[in-house]
Each structure stands twice: as structure tokens, then as C-alpha cells.
Protein backbone atom coordinates (compact mmCIF):
# COMPACT_ATOMS: atom_id res chain seq x y z
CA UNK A 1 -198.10 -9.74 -78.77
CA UNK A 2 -196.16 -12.37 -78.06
CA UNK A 3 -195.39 -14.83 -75.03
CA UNK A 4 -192.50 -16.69 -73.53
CA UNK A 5 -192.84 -19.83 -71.58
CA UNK A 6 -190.17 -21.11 -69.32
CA UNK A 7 -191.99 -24.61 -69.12
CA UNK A 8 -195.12 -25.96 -69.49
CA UNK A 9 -196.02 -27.94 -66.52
CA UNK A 10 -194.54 -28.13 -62.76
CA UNK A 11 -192.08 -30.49 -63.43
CA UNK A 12 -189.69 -29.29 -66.80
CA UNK A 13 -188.32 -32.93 -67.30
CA UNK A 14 -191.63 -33.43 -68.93
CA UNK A 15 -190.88 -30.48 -71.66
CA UNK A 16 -187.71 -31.72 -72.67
CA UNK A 17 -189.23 -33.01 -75.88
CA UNK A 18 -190.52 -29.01 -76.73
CA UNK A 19 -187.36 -27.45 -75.54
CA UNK A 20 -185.33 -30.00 -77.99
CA UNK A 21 -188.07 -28.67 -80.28
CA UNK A 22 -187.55 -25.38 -79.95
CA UNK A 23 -183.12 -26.02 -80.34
CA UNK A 24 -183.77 -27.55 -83.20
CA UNK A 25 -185.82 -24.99 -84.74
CA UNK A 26 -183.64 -22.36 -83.63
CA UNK A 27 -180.65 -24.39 -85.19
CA UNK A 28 -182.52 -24.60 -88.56
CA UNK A 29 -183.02 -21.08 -88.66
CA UNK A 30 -179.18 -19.84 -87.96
CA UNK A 31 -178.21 -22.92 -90.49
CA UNK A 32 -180.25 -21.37 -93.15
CA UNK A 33 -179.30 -18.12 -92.98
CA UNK A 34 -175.74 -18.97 -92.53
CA UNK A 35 -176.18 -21.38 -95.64
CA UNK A 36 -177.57 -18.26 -97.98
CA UNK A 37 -174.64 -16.37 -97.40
CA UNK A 38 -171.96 -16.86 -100.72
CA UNK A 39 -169.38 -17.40 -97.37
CA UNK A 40 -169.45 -17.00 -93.56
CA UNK A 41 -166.35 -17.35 -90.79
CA UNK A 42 -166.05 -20.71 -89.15
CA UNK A 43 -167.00 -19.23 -85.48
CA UNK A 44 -170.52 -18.46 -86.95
CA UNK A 45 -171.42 -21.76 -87.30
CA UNK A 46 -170.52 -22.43 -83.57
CA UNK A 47 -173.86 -21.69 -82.40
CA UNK A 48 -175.68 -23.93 -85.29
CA UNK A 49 -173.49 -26.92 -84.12
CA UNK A 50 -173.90 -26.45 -80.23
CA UNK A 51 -177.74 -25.91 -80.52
CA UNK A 52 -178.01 -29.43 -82.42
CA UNK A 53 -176.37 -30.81 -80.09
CA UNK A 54 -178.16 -29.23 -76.93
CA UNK A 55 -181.44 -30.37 -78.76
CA UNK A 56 -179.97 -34.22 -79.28
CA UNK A 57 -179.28 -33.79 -75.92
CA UNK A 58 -182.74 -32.71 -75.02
CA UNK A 59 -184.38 -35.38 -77.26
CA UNK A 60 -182.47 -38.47 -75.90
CA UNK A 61 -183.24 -37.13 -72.31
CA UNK A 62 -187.01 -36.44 -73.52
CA UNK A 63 -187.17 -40.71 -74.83
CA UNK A 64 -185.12 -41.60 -71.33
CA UNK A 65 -187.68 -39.96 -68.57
CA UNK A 66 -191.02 -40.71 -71.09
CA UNK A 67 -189.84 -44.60 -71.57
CA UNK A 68 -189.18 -44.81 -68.25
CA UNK A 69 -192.72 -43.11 -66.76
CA UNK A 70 -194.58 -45.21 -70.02
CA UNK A 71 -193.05 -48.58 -68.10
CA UNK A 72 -193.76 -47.53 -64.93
CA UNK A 73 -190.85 -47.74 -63.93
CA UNK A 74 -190.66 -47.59 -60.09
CA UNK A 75 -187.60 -45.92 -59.46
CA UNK A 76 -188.19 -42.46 -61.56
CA UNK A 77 -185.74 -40.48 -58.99
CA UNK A 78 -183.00 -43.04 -59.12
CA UNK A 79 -182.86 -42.27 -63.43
CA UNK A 80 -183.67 -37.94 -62.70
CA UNK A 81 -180.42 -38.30 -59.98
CA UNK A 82 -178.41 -39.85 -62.52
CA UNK A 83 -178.88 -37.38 -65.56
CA UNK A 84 -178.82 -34.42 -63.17
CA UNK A 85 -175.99 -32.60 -64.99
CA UNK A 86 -175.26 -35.33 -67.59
CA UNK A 87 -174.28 -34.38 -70.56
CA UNK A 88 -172.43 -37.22 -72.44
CA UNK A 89 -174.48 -38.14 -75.22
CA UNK A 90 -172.90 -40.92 -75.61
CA UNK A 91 -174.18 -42.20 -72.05
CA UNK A 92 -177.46 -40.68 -72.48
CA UNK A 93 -177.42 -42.51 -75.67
CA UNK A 94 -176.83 -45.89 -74.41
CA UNK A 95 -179.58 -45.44 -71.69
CA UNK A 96 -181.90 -44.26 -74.29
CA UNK A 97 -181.21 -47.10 -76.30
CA UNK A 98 -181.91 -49.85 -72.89
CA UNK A 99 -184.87 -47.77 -72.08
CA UNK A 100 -186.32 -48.36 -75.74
CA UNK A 101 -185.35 -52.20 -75.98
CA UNK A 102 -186.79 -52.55 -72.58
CA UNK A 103 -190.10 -51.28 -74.20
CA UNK A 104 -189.61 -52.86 -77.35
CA UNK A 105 -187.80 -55.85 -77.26
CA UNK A 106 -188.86 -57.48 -80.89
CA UNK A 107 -187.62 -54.07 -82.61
CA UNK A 108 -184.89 -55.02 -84.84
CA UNK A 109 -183.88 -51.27 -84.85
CA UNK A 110 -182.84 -51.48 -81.25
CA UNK A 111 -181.41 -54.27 -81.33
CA UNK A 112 -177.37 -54.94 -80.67
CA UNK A 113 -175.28 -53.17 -82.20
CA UNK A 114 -171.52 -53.17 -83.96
CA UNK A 115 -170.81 -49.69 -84.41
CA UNK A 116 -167.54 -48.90 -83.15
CA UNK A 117 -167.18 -50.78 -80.18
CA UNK A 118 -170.48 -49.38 -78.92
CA UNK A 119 -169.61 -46.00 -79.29
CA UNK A 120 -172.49 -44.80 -81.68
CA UNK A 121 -176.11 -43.77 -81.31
CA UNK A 122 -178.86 -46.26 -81.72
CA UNK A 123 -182.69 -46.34 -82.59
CA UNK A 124 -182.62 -43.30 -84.76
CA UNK A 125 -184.21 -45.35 -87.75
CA UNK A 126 -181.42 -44.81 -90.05
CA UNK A 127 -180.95 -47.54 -92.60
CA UNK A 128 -176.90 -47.34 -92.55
CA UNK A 129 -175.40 -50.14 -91.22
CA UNK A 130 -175.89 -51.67 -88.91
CA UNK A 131 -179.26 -51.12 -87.24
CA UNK A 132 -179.37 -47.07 -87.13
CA UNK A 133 -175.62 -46.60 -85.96
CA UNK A 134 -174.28 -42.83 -86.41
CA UNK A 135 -170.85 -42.74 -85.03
CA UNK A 136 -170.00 -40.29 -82.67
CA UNK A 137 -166.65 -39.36 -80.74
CA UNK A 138 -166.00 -37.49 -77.51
């Protein structure tokens, strides 16, 4: 028999990385059947492409609130109040991406970026140029 969890601990900011986990597993699974079908309708597909997202969504959150409790960063409920009900991932992005050169300032992977006028995703270890930009749009 199995179990379901809701979260982990009292606080589900700190599960963020597991529920972006468990999106992206979920997202593999619908891909792959979809993808062994000789055809499927465009609206099936839907799902795969919203539950990537949620889980990007989920990760970038997950490196925002654990960067910001690794620096000890004094003003925790200033950062939850401002990604209460954010979902721009290009925002959440960005903060990510201060957050991680903030921690890491001599990372080259972090570093500035050229992408678009800013509008990409940084940090994500990609070796396309420049420095691990994947551009996005709204």
C-alpha cells in the first residue's frame, strides 16, 4: 500500500525541490507515452508542457529560498512575500540567477549575460552561448 504526502516538513517552501521532482517525473511519464504513440492531438501534449513548466517553476523557487537560507540571509520573509503568487519565470529567473552570483561570485556560469536583452534563463550549465542562456518569451 501506498502513501501520499502533501509535504514533508512544517514549512512546504522547503519541498519545493521534491515537488519540482515529482512535475518533472510526472512530465516524463505523459511525454513518453505520448511519444510511443505513431500520432497524438496537439491538446494532449498540454499537460506535458504545463507540468515542465510548473516544475521549472518549482526548481528556480527551490535554488531562490535554499540560496537565500544557505547565506543567511536576514530578511527570509521579505523574499517568501515577494514570490507569494509569482509566477513569471522570467522574474524568478533573474532572482535565481542574483541569489546564485551572490553565493558564487567567481562562477563564470553566472556570470553576465547577453541573451536577448536579459530575457533568458541563466546558470543552467548549458554550454550554448553565452554562459547557459536558454531564451524564453512571455
Amino acid at each position: 500500500m501506498s502513501s501520499f504526502v502533501i509535504s514533508f516538513t512544517n514549512d512546504p517552501k522547503g519541498d519545493f525541490g521534491v515537488f519540482a521532482k515529482g512535475y518533472t517525473r510526472a512530465a516524463n511519464r505523459l511525454a513518453a507515452s505520448l511519444l510511443e504513440a505513431p500520432r497524438f492531438p496537439d491538446y494532449e501534449a498540454y499537460p506535458v508542457v504545463f507540468l515542465y513548466r510548473h516544475a521549472l517553476e518549482l526548481s528556480l523557487k527551490h535554488i531562490i529560498y535554499g540560496g537565500v537560507a544557505l547565506a543567511a540571509f536576514r530578511r527570509m520573509d521579505d523574499i517568501s512575500e515577494q514570490l507569494k503568487n509569482n509566477h513569471d519565470l522570467v522574474d524568478l529567473s533573474r532572482t535565481a540567477g542574483k541569489v546564485l552570483s551572490l553565493l558564487f561570485p567567481n562562477d563564470e556560469m553566472l556570470g553576465p549575460s547577453e541573451c536577448h536583452g536579459g530575457r533568458n534563463l541563466q546558470g543552467l550549465g548549458s554550454d550554448r552561448p553565452p554562459l547557459g542562456c536558454v531564451p524564453i518569451s512571455n
